[in-house]
C-alpha atoms as a PDB file:
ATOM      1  CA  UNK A   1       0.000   0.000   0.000  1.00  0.00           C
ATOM      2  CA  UNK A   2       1.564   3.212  -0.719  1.00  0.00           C
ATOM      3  CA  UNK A   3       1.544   6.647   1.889  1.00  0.00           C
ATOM      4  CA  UNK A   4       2.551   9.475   0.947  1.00  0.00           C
ATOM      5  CA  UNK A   5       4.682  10.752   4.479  1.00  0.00           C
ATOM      6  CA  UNK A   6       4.979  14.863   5.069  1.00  0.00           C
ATOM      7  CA  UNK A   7       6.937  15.704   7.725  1.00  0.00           C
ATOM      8  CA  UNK A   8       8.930  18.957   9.340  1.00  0.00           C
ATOM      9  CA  UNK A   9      12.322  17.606   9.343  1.00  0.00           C
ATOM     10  CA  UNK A  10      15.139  20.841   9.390  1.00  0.00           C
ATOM     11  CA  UNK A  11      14.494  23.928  11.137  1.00  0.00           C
ATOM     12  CA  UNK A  12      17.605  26.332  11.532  1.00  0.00           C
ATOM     13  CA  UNK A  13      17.299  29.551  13.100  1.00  0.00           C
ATOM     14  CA  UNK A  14      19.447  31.800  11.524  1.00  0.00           C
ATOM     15  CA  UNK A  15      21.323  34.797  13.777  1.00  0.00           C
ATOM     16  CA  UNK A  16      19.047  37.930  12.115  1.00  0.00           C
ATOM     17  CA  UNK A  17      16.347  35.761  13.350  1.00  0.00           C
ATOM     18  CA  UNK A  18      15.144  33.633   9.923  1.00  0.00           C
ATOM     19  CA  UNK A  19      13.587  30.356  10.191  1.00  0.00           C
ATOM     20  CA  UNK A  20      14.695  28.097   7.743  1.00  0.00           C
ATOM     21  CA  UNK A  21      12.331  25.242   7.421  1.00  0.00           C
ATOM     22  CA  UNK A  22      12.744  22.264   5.583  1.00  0.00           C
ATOM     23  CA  UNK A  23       9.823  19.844   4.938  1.00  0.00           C
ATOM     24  CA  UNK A  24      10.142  16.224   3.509  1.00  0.00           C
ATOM     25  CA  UNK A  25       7.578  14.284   1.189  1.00  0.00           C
ATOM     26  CA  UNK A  26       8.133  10.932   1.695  1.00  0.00           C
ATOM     27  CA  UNK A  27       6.115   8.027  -0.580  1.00  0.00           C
ATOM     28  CA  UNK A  28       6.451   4.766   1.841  1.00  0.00           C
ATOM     29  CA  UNK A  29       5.274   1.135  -0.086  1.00  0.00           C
ATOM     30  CA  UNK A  30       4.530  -1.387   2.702  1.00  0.00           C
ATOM     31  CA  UNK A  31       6.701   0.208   5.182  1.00  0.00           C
ATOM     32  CA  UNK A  32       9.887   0.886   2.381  1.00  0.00           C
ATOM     33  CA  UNK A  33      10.736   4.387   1.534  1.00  0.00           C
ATOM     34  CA  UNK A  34      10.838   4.764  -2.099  1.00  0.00           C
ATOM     35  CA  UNK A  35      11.146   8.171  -2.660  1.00  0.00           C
ATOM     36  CA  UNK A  36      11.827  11.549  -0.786  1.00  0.00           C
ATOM     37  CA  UNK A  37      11.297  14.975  -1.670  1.00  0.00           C
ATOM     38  CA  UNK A  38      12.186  18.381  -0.190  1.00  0.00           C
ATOM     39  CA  UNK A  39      10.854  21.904  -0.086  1.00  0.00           C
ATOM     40  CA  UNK A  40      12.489  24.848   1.843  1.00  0.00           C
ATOM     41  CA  UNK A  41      11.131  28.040   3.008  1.00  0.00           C
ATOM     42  CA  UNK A  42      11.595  30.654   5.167  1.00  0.00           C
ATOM     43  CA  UNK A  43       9.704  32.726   8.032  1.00  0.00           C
ATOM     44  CA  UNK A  44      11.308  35.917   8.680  1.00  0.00           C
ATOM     45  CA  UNK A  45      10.980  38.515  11.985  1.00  0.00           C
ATOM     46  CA  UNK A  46       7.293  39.855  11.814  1.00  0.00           C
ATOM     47  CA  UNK A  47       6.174  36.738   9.513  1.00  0.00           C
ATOM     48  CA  UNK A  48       2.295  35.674  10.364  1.00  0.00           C
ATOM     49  CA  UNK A  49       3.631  31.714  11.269  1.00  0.00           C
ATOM     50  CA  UNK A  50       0.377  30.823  13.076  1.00  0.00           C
ATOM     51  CA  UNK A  51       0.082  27.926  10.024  1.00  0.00           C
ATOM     52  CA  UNK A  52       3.097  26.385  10.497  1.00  0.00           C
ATOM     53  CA  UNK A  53       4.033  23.267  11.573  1.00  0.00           C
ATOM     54  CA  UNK A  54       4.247  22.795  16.364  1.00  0.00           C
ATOM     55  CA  UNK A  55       7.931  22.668  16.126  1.00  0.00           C
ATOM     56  CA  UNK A  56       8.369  25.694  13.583  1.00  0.00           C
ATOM     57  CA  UNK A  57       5.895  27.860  15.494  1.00  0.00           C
ATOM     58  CA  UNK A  58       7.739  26.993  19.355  1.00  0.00           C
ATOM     59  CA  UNK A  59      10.939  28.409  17.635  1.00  0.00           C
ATOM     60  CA  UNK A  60      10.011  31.533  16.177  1.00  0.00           C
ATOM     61  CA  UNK A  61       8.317  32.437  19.139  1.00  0.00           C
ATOM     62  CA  UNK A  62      11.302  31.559  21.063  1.00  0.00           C
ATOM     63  CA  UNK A  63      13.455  33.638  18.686  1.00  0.00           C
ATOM     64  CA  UNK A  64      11.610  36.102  17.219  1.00  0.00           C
ATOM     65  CA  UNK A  65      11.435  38.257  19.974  1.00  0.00           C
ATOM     66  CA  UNK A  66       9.799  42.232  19.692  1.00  0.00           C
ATOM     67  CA  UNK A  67      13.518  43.138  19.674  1.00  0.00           C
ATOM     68  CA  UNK A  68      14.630  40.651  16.829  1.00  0.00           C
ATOM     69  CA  UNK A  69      11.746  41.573  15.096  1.00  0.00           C
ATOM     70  CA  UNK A  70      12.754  45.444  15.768  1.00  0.00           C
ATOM     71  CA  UNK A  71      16.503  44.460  14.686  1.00  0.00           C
ATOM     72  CA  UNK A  72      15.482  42.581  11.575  1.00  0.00           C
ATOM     73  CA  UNK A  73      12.906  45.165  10.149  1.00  0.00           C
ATOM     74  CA  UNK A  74      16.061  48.162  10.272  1.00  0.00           C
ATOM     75  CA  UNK A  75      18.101  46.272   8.611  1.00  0.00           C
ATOM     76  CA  UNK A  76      15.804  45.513   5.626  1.00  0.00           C
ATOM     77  CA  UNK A  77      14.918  49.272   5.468  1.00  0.00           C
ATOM     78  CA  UNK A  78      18.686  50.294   5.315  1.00  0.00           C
ATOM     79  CA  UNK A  79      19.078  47.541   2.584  1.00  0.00           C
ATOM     80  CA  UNK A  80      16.390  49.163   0.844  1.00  0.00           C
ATOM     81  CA  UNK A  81      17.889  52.627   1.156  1.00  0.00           C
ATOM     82  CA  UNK A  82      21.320  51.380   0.098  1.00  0.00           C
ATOM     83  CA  UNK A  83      20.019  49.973  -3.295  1.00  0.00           C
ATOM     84  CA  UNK A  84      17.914  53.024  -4.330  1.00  0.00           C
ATOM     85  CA  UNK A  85      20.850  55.091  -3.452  1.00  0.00           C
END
């Protein structure tokens, strides 16, 4: 019988604050893995992650604190300042 598997497997938090999540897609035939796929994304400071996945969601509310959030948001405006300039 084949099952398609999804699963959280990777989640990095990066120092700015970035969650890097990577989720596996696993197709299991009578208990045998016969294929995996991944996809990556990413929830940055100030990101809705309400939708996410337990795990995700515990770290980016243990890391994306007001001040991270704060930190991260500055640094994309002055990024944004520097390439208009």
């Amino acid at each position: 019988m084949l099952e398609k598997q999804v699963v959280v497997d990777l989640v990095e938090a990066i120092e700015n604050g970035t969650v890097q999540v990577r989720t596996a897609t696993k197709i299991v035939d009578d208990g045998v893995e016969v294929s995996r796929s991944f996809h990556r994304h990413v929830v940055v400071p100030g990101q809705d992650y309400s939708q996410e996945d337990a795990k995700v969601q515990a770290i980016c509310a243990a890391v994306q604190t007001p001040d991270v959030i704060a930190a991260y948001e500055a640094a994309q405006e002055a990024a944004q300042v520097k390439n208009e300039a």
